[in-house]
Protein backbone atom coordinates (compact mmCIF):
# COMPACT_ATOMS: atom_id res chain seq x y z
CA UNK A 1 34.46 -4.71 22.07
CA UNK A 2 34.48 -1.73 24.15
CA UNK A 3 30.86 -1.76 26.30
CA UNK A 4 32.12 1.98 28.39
CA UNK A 5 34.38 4.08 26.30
CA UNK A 6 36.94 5.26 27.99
CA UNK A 7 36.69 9.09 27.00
CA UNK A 8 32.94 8.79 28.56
CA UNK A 9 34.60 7.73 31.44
CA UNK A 10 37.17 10.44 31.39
CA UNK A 11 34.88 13.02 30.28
CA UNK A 12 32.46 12.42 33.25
CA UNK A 13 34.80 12.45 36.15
CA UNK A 14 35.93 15.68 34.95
CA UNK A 15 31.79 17.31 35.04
CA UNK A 16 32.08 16.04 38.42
CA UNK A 17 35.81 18.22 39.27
CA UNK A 18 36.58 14.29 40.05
CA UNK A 19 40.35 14.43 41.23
CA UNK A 20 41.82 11.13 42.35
CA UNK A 21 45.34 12.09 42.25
CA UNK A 22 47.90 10.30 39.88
CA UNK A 23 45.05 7.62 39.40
CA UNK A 24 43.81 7.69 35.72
CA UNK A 25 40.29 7.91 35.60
CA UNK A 26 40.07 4.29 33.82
CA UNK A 27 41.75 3.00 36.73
CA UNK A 28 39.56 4.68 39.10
CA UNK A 29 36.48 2.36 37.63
CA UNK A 30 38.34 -0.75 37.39
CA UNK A 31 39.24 -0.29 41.09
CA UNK A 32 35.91 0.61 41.90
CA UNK A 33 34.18 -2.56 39.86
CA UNK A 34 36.75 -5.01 41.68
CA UNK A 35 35.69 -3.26 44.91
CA UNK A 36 31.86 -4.15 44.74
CA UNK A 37 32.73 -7.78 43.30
CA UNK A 38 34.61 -7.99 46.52
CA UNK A 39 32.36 -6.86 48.63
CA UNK A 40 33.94 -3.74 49.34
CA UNK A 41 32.76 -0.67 50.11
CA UNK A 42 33.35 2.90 47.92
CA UNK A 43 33.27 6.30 48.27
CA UNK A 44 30.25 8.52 46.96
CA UNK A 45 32.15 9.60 44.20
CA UNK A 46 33.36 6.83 42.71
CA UNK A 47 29.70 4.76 43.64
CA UNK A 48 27.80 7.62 41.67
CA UNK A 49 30.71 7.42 38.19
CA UNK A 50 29.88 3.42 38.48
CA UNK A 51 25.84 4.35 38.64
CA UNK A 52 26.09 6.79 35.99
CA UNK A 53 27.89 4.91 33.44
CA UNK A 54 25.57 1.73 34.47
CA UNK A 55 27.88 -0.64 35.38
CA UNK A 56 26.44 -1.44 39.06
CA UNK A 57 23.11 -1.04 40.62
CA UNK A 58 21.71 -1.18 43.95
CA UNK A 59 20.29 -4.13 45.25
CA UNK A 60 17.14 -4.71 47.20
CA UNK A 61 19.54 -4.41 50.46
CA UNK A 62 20.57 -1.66 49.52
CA UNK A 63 24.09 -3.13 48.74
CA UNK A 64 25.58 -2.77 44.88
CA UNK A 65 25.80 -5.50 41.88
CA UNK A 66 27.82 -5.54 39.35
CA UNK A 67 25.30 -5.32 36.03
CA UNK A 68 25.84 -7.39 32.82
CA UNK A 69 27.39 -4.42 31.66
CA UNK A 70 29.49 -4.00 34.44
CA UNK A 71 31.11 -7.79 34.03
CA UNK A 72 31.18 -7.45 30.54
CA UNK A 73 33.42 -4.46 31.50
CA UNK A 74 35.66 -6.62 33.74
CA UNK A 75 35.71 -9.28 31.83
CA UNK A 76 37.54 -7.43 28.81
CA UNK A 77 39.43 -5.52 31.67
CA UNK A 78 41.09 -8.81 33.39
CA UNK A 79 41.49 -10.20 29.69
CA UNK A 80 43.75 -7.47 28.85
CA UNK A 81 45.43 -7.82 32.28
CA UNK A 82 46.17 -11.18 31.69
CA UNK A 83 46.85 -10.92 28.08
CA UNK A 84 49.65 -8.34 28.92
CA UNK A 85 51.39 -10.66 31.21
């Protein structure tokens, strides 16, 4: 069950002139997501693709969560990760 298609994905970065090298733009969100579970910090660009598509918010500090959506995301992500292996 897909919860982000992947062409929305794909089709946004592109509005935005997005360019993140040999980096598909799939990968570019699943980076991103792993970053703010981790704690980590992103770039504007990548922050605003997670905000768009819903898949973080900001928190009352100001830092980002990952939304239902957003783990829901993951969670098939790492599944398929795993599955692969």
């Amino acid at each position: 069950m897909i919860h982000t298609r992947e062409t929305d994905i794909i089709n946004y970065q592109a509005e935005l002139g997005a360019d993140f090298g040999s980096i598909t733009p799939v990968e570019v969100v699943r980076r991103g997501l792993l970053k703010v579970v981790c704690g980590w910090h992103n770039g504007s660009t990548v922050q605003g693709i997670l905000l768009h598509h819903a898949l973080v918010k900001v928190s009352k500090g100001g830092n980002f969560k990952v939304t239902h959506r957003g783990r829901l995301y993951l969670r098939e992500i790492l599944g398929n990760m795993i599955g692969e292996g």
